[in-house]
C-alpha atoms as a PDB file:
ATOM      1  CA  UNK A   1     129.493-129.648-126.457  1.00  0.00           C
ATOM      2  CA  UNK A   2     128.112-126.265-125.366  1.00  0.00           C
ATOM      3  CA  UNK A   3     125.804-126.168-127.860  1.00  0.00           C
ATOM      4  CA  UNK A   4     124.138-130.300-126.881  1.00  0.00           C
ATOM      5  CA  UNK A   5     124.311-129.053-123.538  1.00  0.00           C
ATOM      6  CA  UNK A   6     121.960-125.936-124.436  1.00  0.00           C
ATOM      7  CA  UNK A   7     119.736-128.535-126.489  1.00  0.00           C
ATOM      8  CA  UNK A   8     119.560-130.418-123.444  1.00  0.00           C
ATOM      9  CA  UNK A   9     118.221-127.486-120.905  1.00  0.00           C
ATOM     10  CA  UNK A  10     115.465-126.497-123.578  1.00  0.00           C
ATOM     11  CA  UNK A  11     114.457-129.877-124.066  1.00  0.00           C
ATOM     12  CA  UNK A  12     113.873-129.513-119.628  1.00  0.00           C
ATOM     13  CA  UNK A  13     112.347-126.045-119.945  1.00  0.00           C
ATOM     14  CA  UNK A  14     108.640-127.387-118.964  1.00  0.00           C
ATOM     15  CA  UNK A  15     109.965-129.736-116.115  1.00  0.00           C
ATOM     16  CA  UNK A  16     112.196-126.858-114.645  1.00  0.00           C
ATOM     17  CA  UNK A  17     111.579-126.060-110.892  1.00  0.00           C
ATOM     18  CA  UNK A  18     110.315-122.912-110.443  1.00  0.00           C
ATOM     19  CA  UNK A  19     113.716-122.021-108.504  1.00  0.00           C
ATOM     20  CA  UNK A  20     115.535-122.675-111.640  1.00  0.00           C
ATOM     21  CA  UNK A  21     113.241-119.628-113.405  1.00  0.00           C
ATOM     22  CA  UNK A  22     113.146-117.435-111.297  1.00  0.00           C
ATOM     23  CA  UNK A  23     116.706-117.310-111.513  1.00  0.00           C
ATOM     24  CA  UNK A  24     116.287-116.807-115.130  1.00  0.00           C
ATOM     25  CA  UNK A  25     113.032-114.482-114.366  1.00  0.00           C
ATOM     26  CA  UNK A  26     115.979-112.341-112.185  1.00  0.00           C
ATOM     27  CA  UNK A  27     117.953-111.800-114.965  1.00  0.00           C
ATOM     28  CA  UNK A  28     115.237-110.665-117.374  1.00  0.00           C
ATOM     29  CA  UNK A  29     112.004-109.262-115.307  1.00  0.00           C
ATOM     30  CA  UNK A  30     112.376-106.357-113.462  1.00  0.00           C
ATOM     31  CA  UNK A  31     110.280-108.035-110.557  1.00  0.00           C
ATOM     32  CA  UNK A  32     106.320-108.593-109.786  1.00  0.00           C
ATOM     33  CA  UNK A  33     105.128-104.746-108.913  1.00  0.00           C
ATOM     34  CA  UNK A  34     105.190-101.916-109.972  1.00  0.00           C
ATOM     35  CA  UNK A  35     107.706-100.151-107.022  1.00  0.00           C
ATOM     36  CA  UNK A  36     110.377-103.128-108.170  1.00  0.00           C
ATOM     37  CA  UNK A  37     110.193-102.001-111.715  1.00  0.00           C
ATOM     38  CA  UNK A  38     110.270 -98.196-110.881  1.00  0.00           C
ATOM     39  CA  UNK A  39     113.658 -98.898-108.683  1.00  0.00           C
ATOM     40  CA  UNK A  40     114.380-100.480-111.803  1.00  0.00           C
ATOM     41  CA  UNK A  41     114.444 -97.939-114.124  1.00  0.00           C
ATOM     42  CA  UNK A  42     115.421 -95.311-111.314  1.00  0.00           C
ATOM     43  CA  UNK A  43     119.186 -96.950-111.358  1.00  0.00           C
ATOM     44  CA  UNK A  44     118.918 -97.517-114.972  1.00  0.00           C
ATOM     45  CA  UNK A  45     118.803 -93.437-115.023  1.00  0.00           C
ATOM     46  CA  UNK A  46     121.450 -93.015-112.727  1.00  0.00           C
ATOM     47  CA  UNK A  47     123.651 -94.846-114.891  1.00  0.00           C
ATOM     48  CA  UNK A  48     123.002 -92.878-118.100  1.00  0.00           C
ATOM     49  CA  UNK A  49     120.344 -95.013-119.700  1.00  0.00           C
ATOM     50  CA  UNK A  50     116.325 -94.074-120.665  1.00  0.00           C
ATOM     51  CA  UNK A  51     113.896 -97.229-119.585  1.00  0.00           C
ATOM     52  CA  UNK A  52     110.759 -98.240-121.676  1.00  0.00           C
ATOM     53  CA  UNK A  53     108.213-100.058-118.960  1.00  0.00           C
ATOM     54  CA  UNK A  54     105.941-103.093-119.737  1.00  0.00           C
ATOM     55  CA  UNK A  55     103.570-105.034-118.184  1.00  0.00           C
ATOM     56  CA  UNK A  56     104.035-108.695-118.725  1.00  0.00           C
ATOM     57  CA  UNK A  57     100.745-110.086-120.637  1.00  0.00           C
ATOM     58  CA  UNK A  58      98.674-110.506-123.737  1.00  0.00           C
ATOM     59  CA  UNK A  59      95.318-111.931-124.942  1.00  0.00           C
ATOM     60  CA  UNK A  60      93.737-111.041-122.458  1.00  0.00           C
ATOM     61  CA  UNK A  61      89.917-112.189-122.777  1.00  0.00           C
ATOM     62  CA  UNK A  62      87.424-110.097-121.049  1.00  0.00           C
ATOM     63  CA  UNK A  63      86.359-106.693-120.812  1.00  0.00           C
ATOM     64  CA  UNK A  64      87.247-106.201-117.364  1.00  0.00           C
ATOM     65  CA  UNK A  65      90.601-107.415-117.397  1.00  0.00           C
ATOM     66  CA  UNK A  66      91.693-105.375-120.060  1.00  0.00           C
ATOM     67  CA  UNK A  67      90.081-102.404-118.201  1.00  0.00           C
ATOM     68  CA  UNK A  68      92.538-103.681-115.520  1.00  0.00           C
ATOM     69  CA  UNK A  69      95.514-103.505-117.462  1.00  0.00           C
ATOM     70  CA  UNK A  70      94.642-100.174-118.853  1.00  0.00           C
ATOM     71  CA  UNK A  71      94.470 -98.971-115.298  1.00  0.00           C
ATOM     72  CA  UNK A  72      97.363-100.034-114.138  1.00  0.00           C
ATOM     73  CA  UNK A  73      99.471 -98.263-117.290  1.00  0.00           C
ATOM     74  CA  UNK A  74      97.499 -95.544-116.342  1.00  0.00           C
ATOM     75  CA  UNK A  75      98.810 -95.634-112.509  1.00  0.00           C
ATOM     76  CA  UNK A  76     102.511 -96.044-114.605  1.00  0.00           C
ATOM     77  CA  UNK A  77     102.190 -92.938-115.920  1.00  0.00           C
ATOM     78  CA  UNK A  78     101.213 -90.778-112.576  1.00  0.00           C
ATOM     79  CA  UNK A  79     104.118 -92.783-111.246  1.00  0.00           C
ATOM     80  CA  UNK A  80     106.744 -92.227-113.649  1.00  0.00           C
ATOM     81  CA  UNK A  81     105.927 -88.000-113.444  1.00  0.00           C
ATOM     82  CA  UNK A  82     105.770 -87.642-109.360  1.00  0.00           C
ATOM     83  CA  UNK A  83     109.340 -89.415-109.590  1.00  0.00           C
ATOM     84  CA  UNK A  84     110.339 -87.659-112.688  1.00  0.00           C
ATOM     85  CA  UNK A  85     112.173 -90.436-114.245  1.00  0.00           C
ATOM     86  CA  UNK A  86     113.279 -90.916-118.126  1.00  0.00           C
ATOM     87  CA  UNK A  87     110.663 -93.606-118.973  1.00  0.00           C
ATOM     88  CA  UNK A  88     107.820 -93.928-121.535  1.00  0.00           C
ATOM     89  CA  UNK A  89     105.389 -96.712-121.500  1.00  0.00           C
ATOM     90  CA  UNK A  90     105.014 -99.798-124.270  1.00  0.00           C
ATOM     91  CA  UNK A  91     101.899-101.460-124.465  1.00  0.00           C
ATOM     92  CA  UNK A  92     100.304-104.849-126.586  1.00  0.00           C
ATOM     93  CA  UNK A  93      97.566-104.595-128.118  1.00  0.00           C
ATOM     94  CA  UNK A  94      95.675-107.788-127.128  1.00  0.00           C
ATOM     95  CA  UNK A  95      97.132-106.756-123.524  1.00  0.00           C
ATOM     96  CA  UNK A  96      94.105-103.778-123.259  1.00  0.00           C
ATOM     97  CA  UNK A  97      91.806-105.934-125.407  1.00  0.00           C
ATOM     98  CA  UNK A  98      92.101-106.267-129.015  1.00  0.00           C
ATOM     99  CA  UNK A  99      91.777-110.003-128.992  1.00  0.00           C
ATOM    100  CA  UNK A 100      87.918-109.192-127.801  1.00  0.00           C
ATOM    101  CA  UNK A 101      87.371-106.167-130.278  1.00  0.00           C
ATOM    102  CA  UNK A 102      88.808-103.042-131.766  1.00  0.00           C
ATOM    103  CA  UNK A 103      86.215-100.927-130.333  1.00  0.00           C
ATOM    104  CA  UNK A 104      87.998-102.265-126.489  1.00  0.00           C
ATOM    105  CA  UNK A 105      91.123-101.948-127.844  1.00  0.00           C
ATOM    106  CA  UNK A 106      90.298 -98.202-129.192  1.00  0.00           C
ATOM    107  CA  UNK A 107      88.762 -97.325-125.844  1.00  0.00           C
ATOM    108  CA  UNK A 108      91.109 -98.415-123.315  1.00  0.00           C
ATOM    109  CA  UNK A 109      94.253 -96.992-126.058  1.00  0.00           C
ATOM    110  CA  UNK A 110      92.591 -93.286-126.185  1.00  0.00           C
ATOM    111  CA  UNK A 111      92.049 -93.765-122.295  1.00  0.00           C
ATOM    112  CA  UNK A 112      96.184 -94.233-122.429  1.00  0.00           C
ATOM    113  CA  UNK A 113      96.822 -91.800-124.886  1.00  0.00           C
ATOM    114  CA  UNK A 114      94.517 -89.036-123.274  1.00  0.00           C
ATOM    115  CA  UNK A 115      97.415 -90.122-119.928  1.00  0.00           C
ATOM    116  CA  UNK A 116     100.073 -89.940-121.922  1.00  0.00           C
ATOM    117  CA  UNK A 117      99.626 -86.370-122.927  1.00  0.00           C
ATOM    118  CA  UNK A 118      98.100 -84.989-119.437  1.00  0.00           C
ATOM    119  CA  UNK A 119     101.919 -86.233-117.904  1.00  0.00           C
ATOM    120  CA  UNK A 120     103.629 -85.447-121.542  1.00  0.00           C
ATOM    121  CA  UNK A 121     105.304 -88.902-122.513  1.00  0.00           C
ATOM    122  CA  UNK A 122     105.075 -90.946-124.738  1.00  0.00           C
ATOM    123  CA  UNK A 123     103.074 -94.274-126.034  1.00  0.00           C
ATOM    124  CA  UNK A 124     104.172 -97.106-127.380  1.00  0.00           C
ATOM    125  CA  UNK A 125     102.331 -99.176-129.127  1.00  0.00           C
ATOM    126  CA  UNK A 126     103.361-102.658-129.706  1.00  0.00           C
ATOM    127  CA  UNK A 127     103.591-104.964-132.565  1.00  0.00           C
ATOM    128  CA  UNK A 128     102.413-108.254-132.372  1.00  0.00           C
ATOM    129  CA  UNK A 129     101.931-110.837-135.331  1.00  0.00           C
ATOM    130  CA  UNK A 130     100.589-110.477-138.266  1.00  0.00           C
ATOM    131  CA  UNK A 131      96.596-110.732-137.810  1.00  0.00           C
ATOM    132  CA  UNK A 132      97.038-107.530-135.666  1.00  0.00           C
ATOM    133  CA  UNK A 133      99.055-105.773-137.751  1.00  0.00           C
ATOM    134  CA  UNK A 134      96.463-103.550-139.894  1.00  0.00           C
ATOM    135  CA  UNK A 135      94.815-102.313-136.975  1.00  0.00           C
ATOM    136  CA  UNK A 136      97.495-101.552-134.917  1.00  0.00           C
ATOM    137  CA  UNK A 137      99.220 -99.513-137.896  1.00  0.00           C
ATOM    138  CA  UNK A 138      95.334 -97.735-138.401  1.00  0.00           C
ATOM    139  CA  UNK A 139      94.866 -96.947-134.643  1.00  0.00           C
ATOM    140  CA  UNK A 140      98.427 -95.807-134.142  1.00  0.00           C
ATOM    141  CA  UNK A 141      97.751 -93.586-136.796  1.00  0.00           C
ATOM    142  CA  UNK A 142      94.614 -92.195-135.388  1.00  0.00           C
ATOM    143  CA  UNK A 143      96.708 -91.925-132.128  1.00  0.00           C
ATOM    144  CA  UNK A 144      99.548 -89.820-133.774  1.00  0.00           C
ATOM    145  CA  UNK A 145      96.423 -87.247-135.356  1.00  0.00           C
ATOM    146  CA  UNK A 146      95.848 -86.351-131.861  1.00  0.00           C
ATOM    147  CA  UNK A 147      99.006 -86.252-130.096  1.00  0.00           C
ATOM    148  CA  UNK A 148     102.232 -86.780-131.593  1.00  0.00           C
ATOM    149  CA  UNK A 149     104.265 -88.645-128.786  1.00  0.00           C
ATOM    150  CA  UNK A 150     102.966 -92.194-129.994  1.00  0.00           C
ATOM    151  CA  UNK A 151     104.229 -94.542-132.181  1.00  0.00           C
ATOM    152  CA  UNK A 152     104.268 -98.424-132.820  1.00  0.00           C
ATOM    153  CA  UNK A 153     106.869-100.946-133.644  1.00  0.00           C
ATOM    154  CA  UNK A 154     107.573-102.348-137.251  1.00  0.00           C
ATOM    155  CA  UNK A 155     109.125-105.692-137.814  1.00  0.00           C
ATOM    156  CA  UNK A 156     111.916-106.201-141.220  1.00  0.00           C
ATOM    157  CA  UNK A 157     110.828-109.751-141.289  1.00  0.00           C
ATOM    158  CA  UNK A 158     107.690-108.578-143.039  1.00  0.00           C
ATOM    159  CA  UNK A 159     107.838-107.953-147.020  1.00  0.00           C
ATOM    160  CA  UNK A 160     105.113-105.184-146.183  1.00  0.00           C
ATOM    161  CA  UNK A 161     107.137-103.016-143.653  1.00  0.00           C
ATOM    162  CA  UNK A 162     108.412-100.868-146.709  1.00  0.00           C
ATOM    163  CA  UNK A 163     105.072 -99.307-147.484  1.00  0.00           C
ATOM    164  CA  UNK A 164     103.527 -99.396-144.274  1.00  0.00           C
ATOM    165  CA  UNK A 165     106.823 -96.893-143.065  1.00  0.00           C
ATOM    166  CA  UNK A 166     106.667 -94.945-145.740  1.00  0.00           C
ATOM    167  CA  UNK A 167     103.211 -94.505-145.343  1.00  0.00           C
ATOM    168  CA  UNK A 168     104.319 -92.921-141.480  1.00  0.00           C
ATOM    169  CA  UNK A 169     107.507 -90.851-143.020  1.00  0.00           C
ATOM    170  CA  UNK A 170     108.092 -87.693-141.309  1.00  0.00           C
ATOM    171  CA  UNK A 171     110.292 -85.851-138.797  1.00  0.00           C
ATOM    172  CA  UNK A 172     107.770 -85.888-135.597  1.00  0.00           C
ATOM    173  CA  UNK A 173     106.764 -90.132-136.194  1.00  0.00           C
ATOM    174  CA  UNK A 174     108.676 -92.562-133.950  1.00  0.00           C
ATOM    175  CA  UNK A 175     108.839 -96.300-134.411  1.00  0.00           C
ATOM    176  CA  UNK A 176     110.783 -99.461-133.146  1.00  0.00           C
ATOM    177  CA  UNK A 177     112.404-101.377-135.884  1.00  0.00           C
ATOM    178  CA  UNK A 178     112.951-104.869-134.983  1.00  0.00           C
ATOM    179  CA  UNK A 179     113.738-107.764-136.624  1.00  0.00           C
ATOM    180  CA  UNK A 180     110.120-109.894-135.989  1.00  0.00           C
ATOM    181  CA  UNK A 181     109.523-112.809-133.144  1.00  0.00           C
ATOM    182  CA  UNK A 182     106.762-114.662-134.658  1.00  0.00           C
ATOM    183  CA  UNK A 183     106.589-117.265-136.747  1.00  0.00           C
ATOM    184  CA  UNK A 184     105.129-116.110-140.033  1.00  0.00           C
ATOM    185  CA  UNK A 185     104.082-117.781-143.301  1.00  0.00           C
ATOM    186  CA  UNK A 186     106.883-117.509-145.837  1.00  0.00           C
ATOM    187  CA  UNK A 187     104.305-115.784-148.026  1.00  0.00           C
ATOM    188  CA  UNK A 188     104.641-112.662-146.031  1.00  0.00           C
ATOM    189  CA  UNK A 189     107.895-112.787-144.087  1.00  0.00           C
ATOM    190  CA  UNK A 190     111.688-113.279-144.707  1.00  0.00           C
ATOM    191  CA  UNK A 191     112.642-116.578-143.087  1.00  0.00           C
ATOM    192  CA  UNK A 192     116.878-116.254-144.193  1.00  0.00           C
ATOM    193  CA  UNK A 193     118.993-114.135-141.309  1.00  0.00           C
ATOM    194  CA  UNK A 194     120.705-112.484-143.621  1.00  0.00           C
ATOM    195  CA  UNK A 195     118.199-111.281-145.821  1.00  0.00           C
ATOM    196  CA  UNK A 196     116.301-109.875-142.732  1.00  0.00           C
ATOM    197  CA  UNK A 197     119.319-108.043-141.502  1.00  0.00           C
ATOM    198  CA  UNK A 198     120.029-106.901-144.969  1.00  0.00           C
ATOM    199  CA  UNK A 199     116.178-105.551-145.300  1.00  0.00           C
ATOM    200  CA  UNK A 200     116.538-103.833-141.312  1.00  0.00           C
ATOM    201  CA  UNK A 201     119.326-101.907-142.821  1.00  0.00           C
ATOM    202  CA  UNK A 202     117.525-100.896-146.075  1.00  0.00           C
ATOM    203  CA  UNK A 203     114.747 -99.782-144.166  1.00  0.00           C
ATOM    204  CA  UNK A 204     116.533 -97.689-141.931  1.00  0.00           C
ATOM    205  CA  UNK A 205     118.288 -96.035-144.716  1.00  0.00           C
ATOM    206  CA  UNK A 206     115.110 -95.524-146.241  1.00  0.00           C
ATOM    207  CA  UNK A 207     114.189 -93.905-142.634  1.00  0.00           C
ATOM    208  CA  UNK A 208     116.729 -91.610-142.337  1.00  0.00           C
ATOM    209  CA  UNK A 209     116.923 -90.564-145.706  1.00  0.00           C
ATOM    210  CA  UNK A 210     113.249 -89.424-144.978  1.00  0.00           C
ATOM    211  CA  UNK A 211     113.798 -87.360-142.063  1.00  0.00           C
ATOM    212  CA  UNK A 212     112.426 -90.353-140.066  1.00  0.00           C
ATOM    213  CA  UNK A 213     113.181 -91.247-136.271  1.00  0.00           C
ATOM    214  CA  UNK A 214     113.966 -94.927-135.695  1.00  0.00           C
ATOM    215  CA  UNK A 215     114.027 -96.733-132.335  1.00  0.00           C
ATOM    216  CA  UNK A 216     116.874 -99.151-133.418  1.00  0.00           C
ATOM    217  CA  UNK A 217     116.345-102.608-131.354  1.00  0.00           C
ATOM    218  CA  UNK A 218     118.053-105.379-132.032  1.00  0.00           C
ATOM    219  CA  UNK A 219     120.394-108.114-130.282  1.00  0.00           C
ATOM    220  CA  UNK A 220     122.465-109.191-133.180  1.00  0.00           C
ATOM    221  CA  UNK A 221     125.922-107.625-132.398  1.00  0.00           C
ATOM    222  CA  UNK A 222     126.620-107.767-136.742  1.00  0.00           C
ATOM    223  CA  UNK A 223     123.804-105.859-137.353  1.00  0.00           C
ATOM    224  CA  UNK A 224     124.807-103.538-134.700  1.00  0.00           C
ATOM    225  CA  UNK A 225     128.344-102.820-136.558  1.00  0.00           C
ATOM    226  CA  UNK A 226     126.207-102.586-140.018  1.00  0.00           C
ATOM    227  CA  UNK A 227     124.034-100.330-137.655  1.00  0.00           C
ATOM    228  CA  UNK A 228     126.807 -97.943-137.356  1.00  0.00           C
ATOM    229  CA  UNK A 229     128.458 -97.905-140.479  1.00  0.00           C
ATOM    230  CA  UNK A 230     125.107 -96.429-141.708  1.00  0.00           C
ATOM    231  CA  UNK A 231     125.061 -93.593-139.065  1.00  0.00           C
ATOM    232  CA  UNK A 232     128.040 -92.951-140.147  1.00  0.00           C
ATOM    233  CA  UNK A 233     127.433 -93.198-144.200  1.00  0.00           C
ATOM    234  CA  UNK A 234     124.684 -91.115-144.263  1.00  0.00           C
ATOM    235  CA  UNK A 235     126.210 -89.088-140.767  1.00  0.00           C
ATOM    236  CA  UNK A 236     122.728 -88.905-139.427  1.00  0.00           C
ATOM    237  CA  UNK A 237     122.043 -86.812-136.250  1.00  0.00           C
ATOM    238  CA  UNK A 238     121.818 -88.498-133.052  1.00  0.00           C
ATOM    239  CA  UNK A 239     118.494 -87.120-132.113  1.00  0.00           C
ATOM    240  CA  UNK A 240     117.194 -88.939-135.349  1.00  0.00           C
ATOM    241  CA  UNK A 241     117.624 -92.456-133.549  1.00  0.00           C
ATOM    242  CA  UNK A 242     118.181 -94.264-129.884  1.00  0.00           C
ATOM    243  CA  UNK A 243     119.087 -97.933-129.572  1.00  0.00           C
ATOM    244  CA  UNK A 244     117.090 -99.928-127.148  1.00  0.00           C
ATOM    245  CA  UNK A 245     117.884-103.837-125.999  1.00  0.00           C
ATOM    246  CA  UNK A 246     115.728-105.842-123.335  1.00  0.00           C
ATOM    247  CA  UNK A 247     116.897-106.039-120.006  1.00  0.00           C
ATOM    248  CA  UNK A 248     118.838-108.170-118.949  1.00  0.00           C
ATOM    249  CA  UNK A 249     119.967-109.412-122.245  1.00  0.00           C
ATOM    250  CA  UNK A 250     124.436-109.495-122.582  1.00  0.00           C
ATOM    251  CA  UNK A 251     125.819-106.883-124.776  1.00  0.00           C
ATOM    252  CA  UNK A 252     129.158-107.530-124.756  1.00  0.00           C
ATOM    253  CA  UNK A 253     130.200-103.655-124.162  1.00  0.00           C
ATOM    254  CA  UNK A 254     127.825-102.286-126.692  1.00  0.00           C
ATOM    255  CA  UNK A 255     125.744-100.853-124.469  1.00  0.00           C
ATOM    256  CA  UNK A 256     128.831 -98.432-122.817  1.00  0.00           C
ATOM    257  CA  UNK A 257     130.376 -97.813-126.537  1.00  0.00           C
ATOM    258  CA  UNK A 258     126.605 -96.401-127.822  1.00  0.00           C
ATOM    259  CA  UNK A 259     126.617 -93.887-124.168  1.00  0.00           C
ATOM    260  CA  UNK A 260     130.277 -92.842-124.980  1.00  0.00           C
ATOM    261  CA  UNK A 261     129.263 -91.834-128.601  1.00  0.00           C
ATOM    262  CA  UNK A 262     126.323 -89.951-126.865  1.00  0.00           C
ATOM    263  CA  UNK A 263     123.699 -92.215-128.725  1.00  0.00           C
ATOM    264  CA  UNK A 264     120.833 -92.277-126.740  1.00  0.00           C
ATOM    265  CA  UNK A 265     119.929 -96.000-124.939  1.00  0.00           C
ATOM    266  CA  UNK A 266     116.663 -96.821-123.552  1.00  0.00           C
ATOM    267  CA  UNK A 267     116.378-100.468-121.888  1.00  0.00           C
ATOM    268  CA  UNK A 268     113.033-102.117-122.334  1.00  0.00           C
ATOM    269  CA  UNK A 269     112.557-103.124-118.821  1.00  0.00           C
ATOM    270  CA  UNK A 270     109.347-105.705-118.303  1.00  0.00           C
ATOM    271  CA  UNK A 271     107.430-106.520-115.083  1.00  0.00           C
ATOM    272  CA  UNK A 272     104.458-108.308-113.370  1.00  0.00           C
ATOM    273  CA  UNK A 273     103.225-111.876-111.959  1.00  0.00           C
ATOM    274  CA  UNK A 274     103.106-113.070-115.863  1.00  0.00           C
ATOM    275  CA  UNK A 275     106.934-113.622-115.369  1.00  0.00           C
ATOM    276  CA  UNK A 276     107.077-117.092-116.120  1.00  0.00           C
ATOM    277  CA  UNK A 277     105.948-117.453-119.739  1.00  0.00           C
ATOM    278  CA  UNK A 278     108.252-114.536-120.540  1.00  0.00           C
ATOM    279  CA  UNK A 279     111.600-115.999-118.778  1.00  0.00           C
ATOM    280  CA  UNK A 280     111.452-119.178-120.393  1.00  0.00           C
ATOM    281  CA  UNK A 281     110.565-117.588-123.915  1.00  0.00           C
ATOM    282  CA  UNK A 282     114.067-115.570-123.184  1.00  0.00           C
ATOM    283  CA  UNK A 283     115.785-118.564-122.531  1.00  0.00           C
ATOM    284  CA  UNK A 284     114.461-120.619-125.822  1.00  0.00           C
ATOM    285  CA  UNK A 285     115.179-117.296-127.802  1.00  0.00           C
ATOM    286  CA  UNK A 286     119.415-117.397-126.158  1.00  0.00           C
ATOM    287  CA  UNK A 287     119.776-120.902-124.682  1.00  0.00           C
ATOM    288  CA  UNK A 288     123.573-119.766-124.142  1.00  0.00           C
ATOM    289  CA  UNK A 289     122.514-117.864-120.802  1.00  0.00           C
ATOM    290  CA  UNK A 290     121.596-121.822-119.753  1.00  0.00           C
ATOM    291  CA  UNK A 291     125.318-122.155-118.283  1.00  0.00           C
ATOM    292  CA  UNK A 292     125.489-119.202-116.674  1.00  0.00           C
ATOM    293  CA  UNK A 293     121.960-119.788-115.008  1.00  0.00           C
ATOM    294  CA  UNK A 294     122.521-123.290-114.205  1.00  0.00           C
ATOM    295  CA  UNK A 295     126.340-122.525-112.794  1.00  0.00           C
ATOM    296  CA  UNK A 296     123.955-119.576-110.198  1.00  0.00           C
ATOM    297  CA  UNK A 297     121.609-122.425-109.511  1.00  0.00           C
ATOM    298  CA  UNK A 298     124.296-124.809-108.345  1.00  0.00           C
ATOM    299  CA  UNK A 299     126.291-121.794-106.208  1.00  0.00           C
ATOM    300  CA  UNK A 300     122.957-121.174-104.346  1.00  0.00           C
ATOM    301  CA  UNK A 301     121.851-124.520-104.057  1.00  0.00           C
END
């Protein structure tokens, strides 16, 4: 029954109010500006966690828009020093331009990166789908030559995430693991669950074998228990990996049990007027949070 009735709300998803969003927007977007998103992370602090900010957007399509962007990631960073809160900074690629060149892309990154180290955080640099992927890998790597606080986001979905971490092996390079979003040809990306949870764990192994650090994101509460029983085969140290998880999204009490191991947590934490496309993208990717929203909608309504 639950699960027709989920079937049923995505089916509605385009002919939603707007209400009905931004009650799902609420649970997921840490508001429209900047300040809301800064409170944001400021509480997520005082409770113990780190915060990874993100402004909402991609494919963006002309020079001066991406030059936007880039400014306002810039403003991030003079924000997140004066209030001297645990936060780094995740960009996407087509966000500062690469959908209109690598050369806009390059600028507006090495305009970031050049931040980055004046206020001494860190950059990351997102992955998107696969078109992207051997330029992001090549700039990221141009990125980490310089300054050594950057690093990008690889996705175990892809049969080509092996080589293209152990091309990056090392004790000072960071990267997200995560399972992949996008749809991908089956030609170059695992379409069975289980075999992409079973290559997320091989390539961690492979990770920490190597002296590697490994952002370890993922939902999937399984993968989280094979997740530890790794840590705890190889008995890896805890400054070799954080876990991070999307705001908003239910954890079921994992998010307390990593903080009481001392495992480092850092909550991806997104924000801006592009709140829309990303809220009901959340909802397609966990329809179950359909009850709960609709059983808020009906309360306020």
């Amino acid at each position: 029954m639950l699960k027709l009735f989920n079937k049923i709300i995505l089916s509605l998803i385009p002919f939603l109010p707007l209400s009905f969003v931004r009650l799902i927007a609420g649970r997921y977007v840490a508001g429209e500006t900047k300040e809301e998103a800064l409170d944001i992370v400021q509480t997520l602090n005082a409770k113990g966690y780190s915060a990874t900010i993100d402004i909402l957007g991609e494919h963006v399509e002309t020079n001066e828009a991406s030059k936007k962007v880039t400014e306002n990631y810039l403003d991030l960073y003079s924000e997140i020093q004066s209030r001297n809160l645990d936060c780094n900074v995740s960009i996407k690629p087509t966000h500062i331009g690469l959908d209109i060149g690598e050369t806009t892309f390059r600028d507006n990154l090495l305009s970031l990166l050049s931040k980055a180290e004046e206020t001494d955080n860190f950059l990351r640099i997102d992955m998107e789908n696969s078109p992207f992927t051997d330029v992001t890998i090549k700039l990221t790597q141009e990125c980490f030559s310089n300054y050594k606080k950057v690093g990008t986001v690889f996705q175990a979905y892809l049969f080509r995430t092996k080589d293209d971490i152990a091309g990056m092996f090392g004790p000072e390079f960071n990267f997200r693991l995560c399972k992949g979003i996008y749809k991908e040809d089956p030609e170059i990306a695992i379409q069975n669950r289980q075999e992409i949870n079973s290559n997320f764990i091989e390539l961690l192994r492979l990770t920490f074998q190597n002296k590697g650090f490994a952002a370890i994101a993922t939902h999937d509460l399984k993968l989280l228990r094979d997740v530890y029983t790794l840590i705890e085969e190889l008995d890896v140290p805890k400054d070799r990996f954080e876990f991070q998880v999307l705001y908003g999204v239910p954890m079921s009490g994992w998010l307390e049990k990593h903080l009481s191991k001392g495992y480092k947590v850092r909550i991806y934490v997104p924000f801006g007027p592009d709140w829309y496309a990303y809220s009901t993208r959340r909802l397609k990717e966990n329809p179950n949070i359909a009850g709960y929203i609709l059983k808020n909608f009906i309360r306020r309504s």
